[in-house]
Protein backbone atom coordinates (compact mmCIF):
# COMPACT_ATOMS: atom_id res chain seq x y z
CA UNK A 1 -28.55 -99.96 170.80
CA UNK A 2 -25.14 -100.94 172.12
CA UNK A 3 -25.14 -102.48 175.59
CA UNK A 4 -22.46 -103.20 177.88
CA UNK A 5 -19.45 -100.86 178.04
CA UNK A 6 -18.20 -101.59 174.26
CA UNK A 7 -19.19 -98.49 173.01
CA UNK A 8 -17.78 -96.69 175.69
CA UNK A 9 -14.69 -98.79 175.86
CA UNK A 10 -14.09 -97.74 172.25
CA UNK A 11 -14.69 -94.00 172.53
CA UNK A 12 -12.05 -94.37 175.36
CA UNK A 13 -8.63 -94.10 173.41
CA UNK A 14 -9.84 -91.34 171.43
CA UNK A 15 -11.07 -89.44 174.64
CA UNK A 16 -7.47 -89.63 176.37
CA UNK A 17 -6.03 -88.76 172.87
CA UNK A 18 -8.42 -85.63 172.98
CA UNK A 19 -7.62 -84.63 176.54
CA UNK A 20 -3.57 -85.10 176.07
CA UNK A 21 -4.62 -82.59 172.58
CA UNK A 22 -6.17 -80.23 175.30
CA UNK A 23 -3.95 -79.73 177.80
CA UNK A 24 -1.17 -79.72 175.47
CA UNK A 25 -2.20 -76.73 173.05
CA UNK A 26 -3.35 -74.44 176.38
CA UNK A 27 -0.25 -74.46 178.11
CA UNK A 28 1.04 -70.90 178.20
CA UNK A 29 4.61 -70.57 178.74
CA UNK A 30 5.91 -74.45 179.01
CA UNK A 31 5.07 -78.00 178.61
CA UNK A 32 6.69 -80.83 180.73
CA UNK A 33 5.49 -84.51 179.73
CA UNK A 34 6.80 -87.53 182.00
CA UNK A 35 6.03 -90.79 181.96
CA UNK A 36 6.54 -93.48 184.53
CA UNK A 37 6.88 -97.09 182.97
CA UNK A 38 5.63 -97.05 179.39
CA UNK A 39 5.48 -94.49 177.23
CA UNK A 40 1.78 -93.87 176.16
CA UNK A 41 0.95 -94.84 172.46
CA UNK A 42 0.05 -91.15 171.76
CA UNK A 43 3.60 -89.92 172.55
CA UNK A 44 5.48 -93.08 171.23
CA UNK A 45 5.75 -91.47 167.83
CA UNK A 46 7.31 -88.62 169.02
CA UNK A 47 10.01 -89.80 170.98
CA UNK A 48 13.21 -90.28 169.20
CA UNK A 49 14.41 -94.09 168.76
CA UNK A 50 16.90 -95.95 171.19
């Protein structure tokens, strides 16, 4: 048994990366992403290079 939040601090990145997945492939007509500050490690990949 796992105590403290480890476990859940774990399952965390994979939860936001699962919720971004979500929202993303239910919008209906359009899709508008901002960011303010950082750009989140999910999307970093998929922004084109300076």
């Amino acid at each position: 048994m796992l105590t403290g939040g480890s476990a859940v601090h774990r399952r965390e990145p994979h939860r936001a990366r699962s919720l971004l997945f979500v929202a993303a492939t239910r919008a209906r007509d359009a899709l508008a992403l901002t960011r303010h500050g950082e750009p989140s490690r999910f999307l970093a990949p998929l922004l084109p290079r300076p």
